[in-house]
Protein backbone atom coordinates (compact mmCIF):
# COMPACT_ATOMS: atom_id res chain seq x y z
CA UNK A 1 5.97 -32.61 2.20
CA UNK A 2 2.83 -29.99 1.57
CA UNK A 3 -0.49 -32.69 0.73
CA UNK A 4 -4.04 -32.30 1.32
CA UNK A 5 -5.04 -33.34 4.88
CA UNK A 6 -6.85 -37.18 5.40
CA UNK A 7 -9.02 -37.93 7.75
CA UNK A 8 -6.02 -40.18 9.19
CA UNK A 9 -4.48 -36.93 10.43
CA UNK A 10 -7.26 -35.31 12.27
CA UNK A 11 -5.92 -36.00 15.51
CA UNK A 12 -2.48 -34.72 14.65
CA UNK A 13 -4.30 -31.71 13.27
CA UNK A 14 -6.44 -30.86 15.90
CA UNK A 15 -3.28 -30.77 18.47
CA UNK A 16 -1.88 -28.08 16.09
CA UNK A 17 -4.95 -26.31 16.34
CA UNK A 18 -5.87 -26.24 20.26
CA UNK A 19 -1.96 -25.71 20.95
CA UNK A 20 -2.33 -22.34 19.16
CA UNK A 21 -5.84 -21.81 20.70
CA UNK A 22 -4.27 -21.94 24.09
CA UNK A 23 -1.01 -19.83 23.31
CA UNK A 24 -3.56 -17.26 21.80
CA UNK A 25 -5.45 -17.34 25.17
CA UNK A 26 -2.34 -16.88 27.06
CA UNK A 27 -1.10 -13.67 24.67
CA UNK A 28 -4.47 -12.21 26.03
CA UNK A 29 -6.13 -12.81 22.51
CA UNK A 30 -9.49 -14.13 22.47
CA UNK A 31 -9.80 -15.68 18.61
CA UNK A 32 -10.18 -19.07 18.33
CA UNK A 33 -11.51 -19.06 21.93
CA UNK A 34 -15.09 -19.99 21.17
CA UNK A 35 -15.30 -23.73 20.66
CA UNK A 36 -13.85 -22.77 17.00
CA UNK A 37 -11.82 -24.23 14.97
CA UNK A 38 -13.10 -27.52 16.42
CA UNK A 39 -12.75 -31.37 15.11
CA UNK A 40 -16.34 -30.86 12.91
CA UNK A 41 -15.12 -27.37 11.27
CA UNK A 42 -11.69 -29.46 10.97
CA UNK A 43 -13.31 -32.51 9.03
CA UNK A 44 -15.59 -30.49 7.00
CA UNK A 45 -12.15 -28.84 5.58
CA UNK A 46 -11.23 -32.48 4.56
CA UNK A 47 -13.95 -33.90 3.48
CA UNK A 48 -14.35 -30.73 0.76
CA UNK A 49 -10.85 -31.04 -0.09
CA UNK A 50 -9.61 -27.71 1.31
CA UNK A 51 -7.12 -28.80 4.47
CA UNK A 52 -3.37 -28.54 3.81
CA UNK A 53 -0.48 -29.84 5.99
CA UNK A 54 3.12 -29.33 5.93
CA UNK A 55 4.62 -32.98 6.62
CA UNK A 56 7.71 -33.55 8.38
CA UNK A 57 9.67 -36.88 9.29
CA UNK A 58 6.03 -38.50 9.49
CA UNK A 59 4.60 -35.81 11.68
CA UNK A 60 2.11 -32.69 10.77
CA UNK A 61 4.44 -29.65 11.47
CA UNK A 62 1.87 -26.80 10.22
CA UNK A 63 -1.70 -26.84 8.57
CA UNK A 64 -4.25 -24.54 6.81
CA UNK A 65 -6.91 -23.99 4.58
CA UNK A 66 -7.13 -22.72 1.48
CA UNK A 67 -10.51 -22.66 -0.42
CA UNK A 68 -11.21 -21.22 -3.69
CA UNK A 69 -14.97 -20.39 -2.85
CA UNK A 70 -16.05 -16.99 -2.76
CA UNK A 71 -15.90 -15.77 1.13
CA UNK A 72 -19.23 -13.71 1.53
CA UNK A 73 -17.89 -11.16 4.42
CA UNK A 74 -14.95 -10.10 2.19
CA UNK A 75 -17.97 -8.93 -0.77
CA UNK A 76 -18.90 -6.75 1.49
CA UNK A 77 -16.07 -5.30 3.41
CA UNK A 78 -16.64 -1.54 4.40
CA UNK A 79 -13.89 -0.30 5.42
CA UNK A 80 -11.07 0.15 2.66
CA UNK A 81 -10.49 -2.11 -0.63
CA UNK A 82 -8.99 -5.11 -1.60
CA UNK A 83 -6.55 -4.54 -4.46
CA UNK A 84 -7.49 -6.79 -6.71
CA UNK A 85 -10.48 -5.73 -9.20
CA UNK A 86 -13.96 -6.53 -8.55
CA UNK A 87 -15.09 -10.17 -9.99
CA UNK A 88 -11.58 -11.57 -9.68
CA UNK A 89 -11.22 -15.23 -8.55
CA UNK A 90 -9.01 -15.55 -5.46
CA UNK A 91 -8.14 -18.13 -3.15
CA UNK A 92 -8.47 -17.41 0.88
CA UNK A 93 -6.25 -18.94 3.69
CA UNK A 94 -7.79 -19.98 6.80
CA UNK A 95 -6.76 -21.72 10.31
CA UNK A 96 -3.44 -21.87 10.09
CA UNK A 97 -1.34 -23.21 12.79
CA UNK A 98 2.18 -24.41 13.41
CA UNK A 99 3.69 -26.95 16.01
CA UNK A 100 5.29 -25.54 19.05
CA UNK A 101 8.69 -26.31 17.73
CA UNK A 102 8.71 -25.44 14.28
CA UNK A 103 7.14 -21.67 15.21
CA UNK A 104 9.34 -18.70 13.48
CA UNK A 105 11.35 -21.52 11.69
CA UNK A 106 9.97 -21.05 8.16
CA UNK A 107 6.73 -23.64 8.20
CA UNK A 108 4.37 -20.98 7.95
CA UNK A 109 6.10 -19.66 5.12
CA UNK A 110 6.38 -22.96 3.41
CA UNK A 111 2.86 -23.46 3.73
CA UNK A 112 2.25 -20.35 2.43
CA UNK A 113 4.82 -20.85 -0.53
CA UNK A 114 2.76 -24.00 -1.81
CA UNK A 115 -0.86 -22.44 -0.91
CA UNK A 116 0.56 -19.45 -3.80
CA UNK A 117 1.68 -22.36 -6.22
CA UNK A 118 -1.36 -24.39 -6.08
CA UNK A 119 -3.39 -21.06 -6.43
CA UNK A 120 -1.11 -20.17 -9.59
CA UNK A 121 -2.52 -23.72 -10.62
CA UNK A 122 -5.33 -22.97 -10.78
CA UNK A 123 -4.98 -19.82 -12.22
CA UNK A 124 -5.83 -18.00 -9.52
CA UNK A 125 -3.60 -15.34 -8.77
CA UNK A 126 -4.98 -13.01 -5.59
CA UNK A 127 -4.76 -14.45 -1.73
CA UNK A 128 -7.05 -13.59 0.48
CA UNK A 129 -6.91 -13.74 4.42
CA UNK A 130 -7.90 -12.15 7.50
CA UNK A 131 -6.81 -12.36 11.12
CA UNK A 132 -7.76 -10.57 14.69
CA UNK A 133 -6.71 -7.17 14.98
CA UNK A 134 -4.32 -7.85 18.02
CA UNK A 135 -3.09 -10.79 16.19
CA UNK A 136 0.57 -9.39 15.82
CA UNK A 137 2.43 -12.79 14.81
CA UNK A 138 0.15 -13.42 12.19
CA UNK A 139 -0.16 -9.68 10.71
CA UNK A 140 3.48 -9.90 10.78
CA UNK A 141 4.15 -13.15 8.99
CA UNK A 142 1.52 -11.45 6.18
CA UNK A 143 3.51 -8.80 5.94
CA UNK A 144 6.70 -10.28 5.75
CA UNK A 145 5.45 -12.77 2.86
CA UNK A 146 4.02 -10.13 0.60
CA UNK A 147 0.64 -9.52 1.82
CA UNK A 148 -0.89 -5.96 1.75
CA UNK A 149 -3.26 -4.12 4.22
CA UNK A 150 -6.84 -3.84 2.63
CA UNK A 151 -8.83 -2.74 5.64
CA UNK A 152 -11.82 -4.24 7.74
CA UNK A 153 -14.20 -6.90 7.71
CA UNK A 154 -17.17 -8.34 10.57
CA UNK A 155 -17.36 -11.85 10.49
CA UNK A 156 -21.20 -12.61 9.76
CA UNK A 157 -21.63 -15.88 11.81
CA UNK A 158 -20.03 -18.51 13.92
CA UNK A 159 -19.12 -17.99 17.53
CA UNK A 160 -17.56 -14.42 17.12
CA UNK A 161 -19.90 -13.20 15.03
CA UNK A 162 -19.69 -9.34 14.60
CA UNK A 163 -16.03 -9.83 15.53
CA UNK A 164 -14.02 -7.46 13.79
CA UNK A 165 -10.55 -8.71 11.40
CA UNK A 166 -8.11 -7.14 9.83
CA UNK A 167 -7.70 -7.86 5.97
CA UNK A 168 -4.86 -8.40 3.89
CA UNK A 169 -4.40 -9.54 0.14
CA UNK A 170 -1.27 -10.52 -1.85
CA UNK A 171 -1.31 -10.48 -5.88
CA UNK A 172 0.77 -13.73 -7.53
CA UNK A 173 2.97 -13.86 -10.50
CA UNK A 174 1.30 -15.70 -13.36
């Protein structure tokens, strides 16, 4: 079942999260290693309606973000383009994660397949999302589900501010 996340499942959530922290820090990846995504980043998401999960037998198998609020390093990206035109609404995925068992089973993807329909709602029809450049599962899983190369962004504040991520976009059917 794909719902918005309650507060009820922050704990569940959070496990997600510092699971793939720590297999990111043992692929030699340093996202997410900065005291980010944390439980206040994680309840902010909730509280502003923008936390998914993927819900399986009772338990959280996969969760994300999608918001539909302009992301202010992607106005200004200077290396390459984003294929949609200029002014377009789009949606933009953030934090996903995936339990250890259901990873390269298809949760991502179903995640991602109802993140696209509730975009389509809303009649939005461009994703948005960026990862680490050495971030090979999750370039690949872009890839794989439609998503395009657009070029290079800086994150403009957090803990890895200046850190530099790869952009990709994917246009939806209306």
């Amino acid at each position: 079942m794909f719902r918005r996340t309650e507060v009820k499942d922050l704990p569940q959530v959070i496990k997600l999260i510092e699971k793939a922290q720590e297999r990111m820090k043992n692929s030699g990846l340093d996202q997410w290693q900065y005291g980010y995504p944390n439980e206040e980043v994680i309840l902010e998401d909730i509280e502003k309606g923008i936390s998914y999960v993927l819900e399986e037998s009772g338990k959280i198998i996969c969760t994300g973000v999608l918001t539909f609020e302009r992301e202010a390093t992607y106005e200004k990206m200077k290396e390459g383009n984003w294929i949609s035109k200029e002014g377009t609404g789009y949606g933009v995925i953030h934090r996903i994660a995936v339990s250890e068992e259901k990873i390269g089973k298809g949760a991502a993807g179903k995640l991602l397949n109802n993140m696209e329909k509730e975009c389509i709602k809303n009649k939005i029809y461009s994703i948005k999302v960026d990862t680490h450049e050495n971030n090979e599962p999750m370039k690949n899983f872009l890839l794989k589900n439609g998503f395009l190369f657009c070029g290079v962004i800086y994150l403009d504040r957090g803990p890895e501010e200046n850190s530099k991520r790869i952009t990709f976009e994917k246009l939806l059917e209306k």
